[in-house]
Protein backbone atom coordinates (compact mmCIF):
# COMPACT_ATOMS: atom_id res chain seq x y z
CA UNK A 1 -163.80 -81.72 33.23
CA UNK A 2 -167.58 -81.14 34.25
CA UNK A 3 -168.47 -82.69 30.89
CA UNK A 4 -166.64 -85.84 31.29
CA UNK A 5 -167.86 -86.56 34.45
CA UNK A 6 -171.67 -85.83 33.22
CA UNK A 7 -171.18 -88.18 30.07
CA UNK A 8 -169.72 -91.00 32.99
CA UNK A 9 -172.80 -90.44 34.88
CA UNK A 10 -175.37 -90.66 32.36
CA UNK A 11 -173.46 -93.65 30.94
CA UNK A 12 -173.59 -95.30 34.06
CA UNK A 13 -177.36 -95.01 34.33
CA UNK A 14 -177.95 -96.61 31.63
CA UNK A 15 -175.08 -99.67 31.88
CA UNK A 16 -177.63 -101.75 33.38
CA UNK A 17 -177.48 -105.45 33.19
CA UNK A 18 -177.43 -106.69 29.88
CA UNK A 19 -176.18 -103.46 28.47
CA UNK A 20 -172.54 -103.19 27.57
CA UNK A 21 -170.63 -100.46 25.84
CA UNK A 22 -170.41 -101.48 22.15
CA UNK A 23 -167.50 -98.63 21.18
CA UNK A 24 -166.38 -94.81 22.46
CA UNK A 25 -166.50 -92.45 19.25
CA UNK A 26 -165.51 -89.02 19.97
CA UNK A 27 -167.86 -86.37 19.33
CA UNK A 28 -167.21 -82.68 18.34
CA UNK A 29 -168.80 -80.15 20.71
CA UNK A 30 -168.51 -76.31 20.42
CA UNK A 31 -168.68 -74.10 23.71
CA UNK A 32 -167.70 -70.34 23.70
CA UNK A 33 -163.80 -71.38 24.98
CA UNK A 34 -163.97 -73.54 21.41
CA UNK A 35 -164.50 -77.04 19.98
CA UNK A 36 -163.78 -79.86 22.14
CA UNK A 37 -163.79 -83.51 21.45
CA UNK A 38 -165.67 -85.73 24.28
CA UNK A 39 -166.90 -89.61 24.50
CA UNK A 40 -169.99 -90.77 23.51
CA UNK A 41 -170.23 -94.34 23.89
CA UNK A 42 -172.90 -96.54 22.25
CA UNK A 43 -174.14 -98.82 24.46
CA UNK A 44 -175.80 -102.58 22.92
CA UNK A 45 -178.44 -105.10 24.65
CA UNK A 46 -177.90 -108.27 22.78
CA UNK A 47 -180.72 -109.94 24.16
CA UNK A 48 -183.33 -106.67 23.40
CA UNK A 49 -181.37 -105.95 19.82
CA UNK A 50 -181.52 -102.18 20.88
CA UNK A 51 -178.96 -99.75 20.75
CA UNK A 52 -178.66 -95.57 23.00
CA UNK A 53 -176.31 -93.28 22.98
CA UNK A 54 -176.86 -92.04 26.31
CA UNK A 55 -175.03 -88.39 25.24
CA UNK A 56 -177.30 -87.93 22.62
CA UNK A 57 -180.61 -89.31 24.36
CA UNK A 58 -180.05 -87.68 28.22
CA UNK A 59 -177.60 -84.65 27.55
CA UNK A 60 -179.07 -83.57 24.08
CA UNK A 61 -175.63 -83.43 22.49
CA UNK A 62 -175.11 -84.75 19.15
CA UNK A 63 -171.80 -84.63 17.16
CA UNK A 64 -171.05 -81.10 15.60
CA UNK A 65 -173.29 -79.62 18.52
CA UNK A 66 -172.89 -75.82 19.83
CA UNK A 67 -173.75 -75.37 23.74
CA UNK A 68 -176.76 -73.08 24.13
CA UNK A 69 -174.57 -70.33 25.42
CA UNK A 70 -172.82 -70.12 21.75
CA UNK A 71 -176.08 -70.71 19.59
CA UNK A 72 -177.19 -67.36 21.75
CA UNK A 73 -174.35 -65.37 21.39
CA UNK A 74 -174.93 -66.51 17.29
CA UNK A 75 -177.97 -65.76 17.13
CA UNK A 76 -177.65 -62.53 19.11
CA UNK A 77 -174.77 -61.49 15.96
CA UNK A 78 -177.29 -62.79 13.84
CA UNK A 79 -179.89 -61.23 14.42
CA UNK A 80 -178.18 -57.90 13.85
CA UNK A 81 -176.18 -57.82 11.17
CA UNK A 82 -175.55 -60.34 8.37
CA UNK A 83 -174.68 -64.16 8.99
CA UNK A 84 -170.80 -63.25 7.51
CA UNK A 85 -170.51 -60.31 9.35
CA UNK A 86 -171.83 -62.24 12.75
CA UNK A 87 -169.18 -64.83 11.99
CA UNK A 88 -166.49 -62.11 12.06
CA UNK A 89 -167.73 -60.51 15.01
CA UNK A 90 -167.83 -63.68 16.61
CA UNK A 91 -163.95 -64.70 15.85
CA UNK A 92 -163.24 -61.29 16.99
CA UNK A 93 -164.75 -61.70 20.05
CA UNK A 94 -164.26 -65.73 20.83
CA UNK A 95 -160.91 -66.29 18.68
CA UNK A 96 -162.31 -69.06 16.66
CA UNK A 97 -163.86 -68.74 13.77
CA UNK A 98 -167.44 -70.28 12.88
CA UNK A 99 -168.59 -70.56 9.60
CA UNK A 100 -171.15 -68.24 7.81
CA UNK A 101 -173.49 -71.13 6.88
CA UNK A 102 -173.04 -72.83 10.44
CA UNK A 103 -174.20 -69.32 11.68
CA UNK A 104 -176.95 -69.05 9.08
CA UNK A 105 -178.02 -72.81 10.01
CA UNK A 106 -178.09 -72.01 14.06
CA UNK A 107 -179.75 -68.55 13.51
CA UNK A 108 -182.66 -69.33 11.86
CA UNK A 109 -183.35 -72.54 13.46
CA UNK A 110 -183.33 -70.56 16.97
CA UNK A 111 -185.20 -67.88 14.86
CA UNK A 112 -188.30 -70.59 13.94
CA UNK A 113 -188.13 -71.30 17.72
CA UNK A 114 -188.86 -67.38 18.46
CA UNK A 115 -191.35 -67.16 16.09
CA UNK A 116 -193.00 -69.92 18.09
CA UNK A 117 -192.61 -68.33 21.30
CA UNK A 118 -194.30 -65.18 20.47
CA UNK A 119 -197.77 -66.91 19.13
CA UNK A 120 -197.46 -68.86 21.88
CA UNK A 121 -196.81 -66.02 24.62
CA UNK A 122 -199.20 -63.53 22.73
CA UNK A 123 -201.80 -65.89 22.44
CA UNK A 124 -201.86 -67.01 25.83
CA UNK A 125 -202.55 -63.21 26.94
CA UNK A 126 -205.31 -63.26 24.79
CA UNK A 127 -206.46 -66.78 26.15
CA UNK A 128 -206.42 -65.69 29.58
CA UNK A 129 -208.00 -62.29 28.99
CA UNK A 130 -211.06 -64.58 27.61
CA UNK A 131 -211.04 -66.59 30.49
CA UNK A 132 -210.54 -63.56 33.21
CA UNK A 133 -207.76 -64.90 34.77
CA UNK A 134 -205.86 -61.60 34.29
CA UNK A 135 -206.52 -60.08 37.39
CA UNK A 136 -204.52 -57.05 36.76
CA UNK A 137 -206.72 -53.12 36.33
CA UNK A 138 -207.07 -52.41 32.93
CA UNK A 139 -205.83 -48.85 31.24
CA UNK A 140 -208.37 -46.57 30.43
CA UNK A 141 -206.74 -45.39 26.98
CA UNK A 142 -204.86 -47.57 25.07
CA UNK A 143 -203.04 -46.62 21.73
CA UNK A 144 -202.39 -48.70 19.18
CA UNK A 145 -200.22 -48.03 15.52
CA UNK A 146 -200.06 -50.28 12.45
CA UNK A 147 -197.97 -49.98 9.40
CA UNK A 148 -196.52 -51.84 6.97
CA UNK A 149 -193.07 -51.56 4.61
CA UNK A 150 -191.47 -53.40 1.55
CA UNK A 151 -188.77 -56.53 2.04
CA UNK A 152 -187.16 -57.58 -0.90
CA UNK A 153 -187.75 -61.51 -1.24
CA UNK A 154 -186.31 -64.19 -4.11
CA UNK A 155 -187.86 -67.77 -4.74
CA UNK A 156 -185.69 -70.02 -7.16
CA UNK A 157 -187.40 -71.84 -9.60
CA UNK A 158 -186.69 -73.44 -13.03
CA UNK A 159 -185.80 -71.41 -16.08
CA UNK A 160 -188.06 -70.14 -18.93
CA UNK A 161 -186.22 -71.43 -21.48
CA UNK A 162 -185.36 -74.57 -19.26
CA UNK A 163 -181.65 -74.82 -20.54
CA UNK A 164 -179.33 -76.77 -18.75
CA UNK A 165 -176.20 -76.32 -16.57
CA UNK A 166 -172.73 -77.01 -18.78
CA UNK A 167 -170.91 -79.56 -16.12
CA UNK A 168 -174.02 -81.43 -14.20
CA UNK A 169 -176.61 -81.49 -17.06
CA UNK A 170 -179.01 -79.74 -14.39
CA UNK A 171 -182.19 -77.84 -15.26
CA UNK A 172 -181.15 -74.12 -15.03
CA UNK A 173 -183.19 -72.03 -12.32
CA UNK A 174 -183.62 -68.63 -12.18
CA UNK A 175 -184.24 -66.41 -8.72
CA UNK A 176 -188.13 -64.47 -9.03
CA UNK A 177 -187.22 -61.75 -6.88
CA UNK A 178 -190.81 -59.71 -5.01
CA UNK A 179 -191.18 -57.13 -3.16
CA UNK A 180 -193.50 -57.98 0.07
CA UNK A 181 -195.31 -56.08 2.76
CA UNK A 182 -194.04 -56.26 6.32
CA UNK A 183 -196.30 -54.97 9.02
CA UNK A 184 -195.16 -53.84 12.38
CA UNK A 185 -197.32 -52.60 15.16
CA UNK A 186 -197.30 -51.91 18.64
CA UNK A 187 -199.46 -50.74 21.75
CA UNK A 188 -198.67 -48.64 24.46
CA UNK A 189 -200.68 -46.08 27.36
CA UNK A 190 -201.68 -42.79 25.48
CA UNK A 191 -199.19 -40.91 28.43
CA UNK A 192 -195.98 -43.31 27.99
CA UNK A 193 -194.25 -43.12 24.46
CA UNK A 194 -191.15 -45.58 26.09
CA UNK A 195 -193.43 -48.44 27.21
CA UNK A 196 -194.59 -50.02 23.72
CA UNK A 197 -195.40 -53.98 22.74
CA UNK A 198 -194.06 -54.64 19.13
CA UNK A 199 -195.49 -56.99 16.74
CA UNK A 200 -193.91 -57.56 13.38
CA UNK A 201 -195.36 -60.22 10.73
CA UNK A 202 -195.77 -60.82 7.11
CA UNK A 203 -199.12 -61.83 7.10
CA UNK A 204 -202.56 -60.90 5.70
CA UNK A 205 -204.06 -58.44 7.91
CA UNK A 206 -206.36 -60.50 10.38
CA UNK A 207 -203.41 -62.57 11.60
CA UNK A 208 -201.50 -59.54 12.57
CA UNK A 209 -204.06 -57.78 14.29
CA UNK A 210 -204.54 -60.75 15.99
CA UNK A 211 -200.76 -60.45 17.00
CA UNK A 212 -201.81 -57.11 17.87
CA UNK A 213 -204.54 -57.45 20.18
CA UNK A 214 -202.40 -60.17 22.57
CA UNK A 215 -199.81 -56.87 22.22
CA UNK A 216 -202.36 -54.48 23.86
CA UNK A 217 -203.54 -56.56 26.75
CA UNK A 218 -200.07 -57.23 27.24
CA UNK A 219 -199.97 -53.41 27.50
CA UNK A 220 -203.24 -53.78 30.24
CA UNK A 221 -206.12 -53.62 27.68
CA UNK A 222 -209.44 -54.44 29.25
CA UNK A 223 -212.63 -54.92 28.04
CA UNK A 224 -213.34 -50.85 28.99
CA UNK A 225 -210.51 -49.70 27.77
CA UNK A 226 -210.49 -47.01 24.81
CA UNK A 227 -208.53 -48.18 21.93
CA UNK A 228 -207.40 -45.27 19.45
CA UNK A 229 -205.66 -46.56 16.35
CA UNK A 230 -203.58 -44.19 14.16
CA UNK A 231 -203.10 -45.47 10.48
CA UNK A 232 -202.94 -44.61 7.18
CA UNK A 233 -206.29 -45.12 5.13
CA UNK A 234 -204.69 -48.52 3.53
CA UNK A 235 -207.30 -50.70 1.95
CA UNK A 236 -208.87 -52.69 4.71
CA UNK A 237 -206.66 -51.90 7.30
CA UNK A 238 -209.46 -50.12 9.34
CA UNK A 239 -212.27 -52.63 8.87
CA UNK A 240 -209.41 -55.22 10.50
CA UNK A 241 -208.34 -52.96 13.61
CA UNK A 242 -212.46 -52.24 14.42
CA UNK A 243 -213.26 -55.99 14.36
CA UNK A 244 -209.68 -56.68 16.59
CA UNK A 245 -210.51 -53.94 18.93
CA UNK A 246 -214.22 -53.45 19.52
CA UNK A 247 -214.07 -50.11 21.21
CA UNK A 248 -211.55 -48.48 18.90
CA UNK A 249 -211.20 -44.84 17.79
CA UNK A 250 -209.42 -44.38 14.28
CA UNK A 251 -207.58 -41.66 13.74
CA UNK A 252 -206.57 -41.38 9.75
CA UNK A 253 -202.79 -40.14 9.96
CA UNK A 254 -202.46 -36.59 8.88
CA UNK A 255 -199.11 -36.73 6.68
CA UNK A 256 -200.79 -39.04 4.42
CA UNK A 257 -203.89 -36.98 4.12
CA UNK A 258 -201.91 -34.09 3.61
CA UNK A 259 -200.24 -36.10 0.82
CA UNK A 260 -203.60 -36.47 -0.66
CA UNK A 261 -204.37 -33.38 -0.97
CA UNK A 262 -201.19 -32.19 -2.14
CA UNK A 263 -201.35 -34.53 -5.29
CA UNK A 264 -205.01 -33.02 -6.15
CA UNK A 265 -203.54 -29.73 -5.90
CA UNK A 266 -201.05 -30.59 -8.25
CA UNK A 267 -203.47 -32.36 -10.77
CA UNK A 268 -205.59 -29.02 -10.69
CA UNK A 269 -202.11 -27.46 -11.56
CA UNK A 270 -202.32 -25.05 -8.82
CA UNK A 271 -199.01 -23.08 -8.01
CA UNK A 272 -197.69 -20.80 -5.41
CA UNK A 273 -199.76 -18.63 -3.70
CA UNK A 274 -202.70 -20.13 -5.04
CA UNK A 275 -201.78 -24.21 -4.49
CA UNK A 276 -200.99 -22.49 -0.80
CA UNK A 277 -204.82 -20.58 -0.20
CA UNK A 278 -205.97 -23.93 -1.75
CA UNK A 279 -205.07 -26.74 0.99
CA UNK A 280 -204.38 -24.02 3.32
CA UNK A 281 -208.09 -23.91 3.38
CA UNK A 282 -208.99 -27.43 2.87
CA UNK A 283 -206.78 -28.54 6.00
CA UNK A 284 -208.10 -26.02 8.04
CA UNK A 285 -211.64 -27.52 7.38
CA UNK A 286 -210.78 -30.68 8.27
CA UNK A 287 -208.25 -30.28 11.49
CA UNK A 288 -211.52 -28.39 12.63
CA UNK A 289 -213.77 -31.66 12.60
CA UNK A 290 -215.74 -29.95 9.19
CA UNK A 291 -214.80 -33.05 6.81
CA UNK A 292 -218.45 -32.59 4.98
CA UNK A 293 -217.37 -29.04 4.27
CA UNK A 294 -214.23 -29.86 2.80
CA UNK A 295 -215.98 -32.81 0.47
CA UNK A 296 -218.36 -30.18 -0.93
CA UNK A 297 -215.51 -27.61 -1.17
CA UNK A 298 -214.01 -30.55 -3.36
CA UNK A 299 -216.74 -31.11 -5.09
CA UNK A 300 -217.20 -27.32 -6.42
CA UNK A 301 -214.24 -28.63 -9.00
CA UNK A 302 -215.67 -31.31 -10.83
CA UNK A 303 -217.39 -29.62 -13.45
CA UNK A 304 -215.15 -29.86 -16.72
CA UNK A 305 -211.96 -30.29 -14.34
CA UNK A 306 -209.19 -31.76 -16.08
CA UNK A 307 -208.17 -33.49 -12.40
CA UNK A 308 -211.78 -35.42 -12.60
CA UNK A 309 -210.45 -38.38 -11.11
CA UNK A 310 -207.89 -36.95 -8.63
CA UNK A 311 -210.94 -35.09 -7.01
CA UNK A 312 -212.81 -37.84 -7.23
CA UNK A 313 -210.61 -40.05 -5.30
CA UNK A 314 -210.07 -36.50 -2.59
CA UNK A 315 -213.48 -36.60 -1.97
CA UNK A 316 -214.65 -40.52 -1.50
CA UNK A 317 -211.43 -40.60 0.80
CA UNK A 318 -212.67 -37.70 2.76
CA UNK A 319 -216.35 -39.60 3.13
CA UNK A 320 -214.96 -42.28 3.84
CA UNK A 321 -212.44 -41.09 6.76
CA UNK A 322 -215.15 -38.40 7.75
CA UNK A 323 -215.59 -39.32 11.24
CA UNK A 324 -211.46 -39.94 11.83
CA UNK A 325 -209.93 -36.57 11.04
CA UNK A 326 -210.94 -33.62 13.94
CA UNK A 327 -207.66 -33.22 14.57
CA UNK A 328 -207.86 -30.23 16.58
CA UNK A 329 -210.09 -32.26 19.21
CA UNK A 330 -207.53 -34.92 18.96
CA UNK A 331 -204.67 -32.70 19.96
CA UNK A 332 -206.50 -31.30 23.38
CA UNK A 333 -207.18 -35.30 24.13
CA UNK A 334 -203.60 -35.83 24.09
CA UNK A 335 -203.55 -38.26 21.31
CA UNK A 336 -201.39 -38.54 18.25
CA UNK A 337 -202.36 -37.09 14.82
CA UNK A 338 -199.75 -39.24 12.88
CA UNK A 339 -198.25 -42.45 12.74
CA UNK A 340 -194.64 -41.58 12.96
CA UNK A 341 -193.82 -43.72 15.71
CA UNK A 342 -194.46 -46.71 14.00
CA UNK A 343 -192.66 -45.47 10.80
CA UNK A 344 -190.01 -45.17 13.18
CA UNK A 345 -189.92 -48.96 14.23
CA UNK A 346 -189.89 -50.12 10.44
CA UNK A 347 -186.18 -48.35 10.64
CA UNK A 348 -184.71 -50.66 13.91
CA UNK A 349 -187.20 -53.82 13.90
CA UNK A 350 -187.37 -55.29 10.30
CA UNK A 351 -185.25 -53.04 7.72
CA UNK A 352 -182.06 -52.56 9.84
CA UNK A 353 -181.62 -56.98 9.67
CA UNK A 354 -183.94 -57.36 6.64
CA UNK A 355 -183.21 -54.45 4.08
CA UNK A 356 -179.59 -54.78 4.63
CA UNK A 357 -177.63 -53.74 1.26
CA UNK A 358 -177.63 -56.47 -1.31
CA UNK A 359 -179.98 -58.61 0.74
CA UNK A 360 -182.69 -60.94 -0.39
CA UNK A 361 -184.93 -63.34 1.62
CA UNK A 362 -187.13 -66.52 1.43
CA UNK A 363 -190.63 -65.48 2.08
CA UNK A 364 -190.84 -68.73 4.41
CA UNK A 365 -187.48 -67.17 6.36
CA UNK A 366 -188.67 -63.68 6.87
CA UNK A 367 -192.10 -63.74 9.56
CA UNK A 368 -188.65 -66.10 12.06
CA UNK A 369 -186.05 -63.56 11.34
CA UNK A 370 -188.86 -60.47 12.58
CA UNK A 371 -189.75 -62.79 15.36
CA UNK A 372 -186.08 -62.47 16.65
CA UNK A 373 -186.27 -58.58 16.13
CA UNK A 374 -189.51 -58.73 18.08
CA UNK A 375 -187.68 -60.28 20.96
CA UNK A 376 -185.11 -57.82 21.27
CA UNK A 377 -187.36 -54.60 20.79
CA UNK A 378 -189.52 -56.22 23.58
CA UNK A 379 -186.48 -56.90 26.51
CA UNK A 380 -188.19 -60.40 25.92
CA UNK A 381 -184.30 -62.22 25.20
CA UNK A 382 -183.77 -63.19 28.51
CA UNK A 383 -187.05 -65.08 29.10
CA UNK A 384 -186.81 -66.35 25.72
CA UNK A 385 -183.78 -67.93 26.20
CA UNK A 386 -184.92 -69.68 29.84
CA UNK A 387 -188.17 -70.62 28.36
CA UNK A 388 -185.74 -72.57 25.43
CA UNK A 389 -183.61 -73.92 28.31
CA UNK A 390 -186.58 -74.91 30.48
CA UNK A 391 -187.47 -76.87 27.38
CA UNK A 392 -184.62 -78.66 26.59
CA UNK A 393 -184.09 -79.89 30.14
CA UNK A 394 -188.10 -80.84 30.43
């Protein structure tokens, strides 16, 4: 067997003089055919008083072990579905069965190692583009989406009332369940929906456009290229992508301005016909680049409205989004007027592994798990897994 004869071989470069093999425990080691049981002798230098295990120190194979071929195909289950149902889909494809929390265990210790590789590999673009070693042209029109969604996320901690547990006399702890933003993002030429760069992070807003930025040069962003962002008008979100992405165009997303002014008109009680001549109206203003009309046609319905505040609200997020909604023009560049493509990704990069039914998360295990996800929507698995075999054998 190939493994024997490596374990003799590394064995017996180490059995130097002075070296002799103190005892031969067997070790359990899991490949894809199943667990097998091989030598690993511990060899003693009485004179030194040191002690290797030359399985352990030159193969990287400790007892209870899985070859990197199974921790992929785990983590590949894993990554898609939950850690009991990639257990079962791994019996049913391997005919041996590995337990959930083995599968949990491998998964998100692979998934802390993906997490690593994309600041690593994202941040080296970015490194590079600062130091002009990428040669490559740069796009002339980038785009660039950002949105974020809700992941439901427990910490335990002790008890209120700090009772304790019937059998072990333990302090009692309680699970503080959250709800927690996850944004997602990607870049991709204004003429090629298919070619896109996903980033995915739980993070404060700087540190994913960050992510984001490595994601567009990635995409051939240049220092001339025209960056057009399409968002909703969350708090801060703008001010983030302008400082990321110097020569950016913002572009508030329609559907949520729409929304806007949908919930004024509802505040101002307006029905049917009249709710319909109402944004009808307003909309058209706007899509036609005449924002400071609409904000005065707002205006006209503050005096003694009962809807004060709604309008109020209408018209300082019109002022402030004045220069981002021509959407007319925007149509005839060939750009996007909404942000449904990223909406999109929340459904098949975080919420179809994270937002599974039933399913709660650590905050510290969620920004690895979207890492993996990242990997995947990217076609980045294959190099991922070389890079993590290039560093195991370095």
């Amino acid at each position: 067997m190939l493994l024997s004869l490596l374990v003799n071989q590394v064995t017996s470069q180490v059995k130097q003089p002075g070296w002799i093999i103190h005892r031969r425990p067997k070790i359990k080691y899991t490949v894809i055919f199943g667990q097998l049981k091989i030598e690993s002798p511990y060899l003693w230098n009485k004179k030194n008083q040191q002690g290797i295990r030359p399985v352990t120190e030159k193969l990287g194979i400790a007892h209870g072990d899985y070859s990197i071929g199974v921790k992929r195909i785990l983590t590949e289950f894993g990554a898609e579905e939950s850690f009991e149902g990639a257990a079962k889909r791994f019996q049913e494809h391997y005919g041996f069965w590995v337990e959930k929390n083995a599968v949990r265990r491998e998964v998100e210790a692979i998934a802390n190692l993906g997490q690593q590789y994309i600041e690593h590999r994202l941040d080296s673009l970015k490194q590079q583009a600062d130091d002009h070693k990428n040669q490559t042209q740069s796009l002339p029109r980038l785009i660039v989406e950002l949105d974020g969604c809700q992941i439901r996320t427990g910490v335990y901690g002790c008890a209120q009332k700090a009772e304790l547990t019937p059998k072990r006399q333990l302090i009692q702890k309680e699970r503080t369940i959250n709800w927690r933003e996850v944004r997602v993002g990607f870049a991709r030429p204004v003429d090629d929906r298919q070619k896109r760069t996903f980033i995915a992070r739980m993070d404060k807003y700087p540190a994913v456009v960050k992510q984001l930025v490595g994601a567009a040069i990635n995409q051939g962003m240049g220092k001339e290229t025209e960056v057009t962002a399409i968002a909703d008008g969350g708090n801060g979100l703008r001010e983030a992508l302008e400082v990321g992405f110097p020569n950016l165009k913002f572009i508030l997303d329609r559907i949520h301005l729409k929304q806007h002014i949908y919930q004024t008109a509802d505040a101002l009680s307006l029905t049917g016909i009249h709710c319909q001549i109402w944004t009808s109206h307003l909309l058209s203003l706007i899509d036609r680049g005449k924002a400071k009309k609409a904000i005065k046609f707002v205006n006209r319905y503050f005096h003694n409205s009962p809807a004060l505040n709604k309008l109020d609200n209408l018209s300082q997020y019109l002022q402030r989004f004045a220069d981002a909604c021509h959407y007319e023009l925007y149509k005839i560049q060939g750009l996007p007027i909404g942000s449904g493509e990223v909406e999109s990704a929340h459904r098949y990069i975080p919420q179809k592994r994270l937002k599974i039914p039933g399913a709660t998360w650590h905050p510290d295990s969620i920004n690895p798990m979207l890492a993996l996800r990242v990997i995947r929507a990217n076609e980045w698995w294959s190099d991922f897994w070389t890079h993590l075999i290039e560093k195991k054998l370095a």
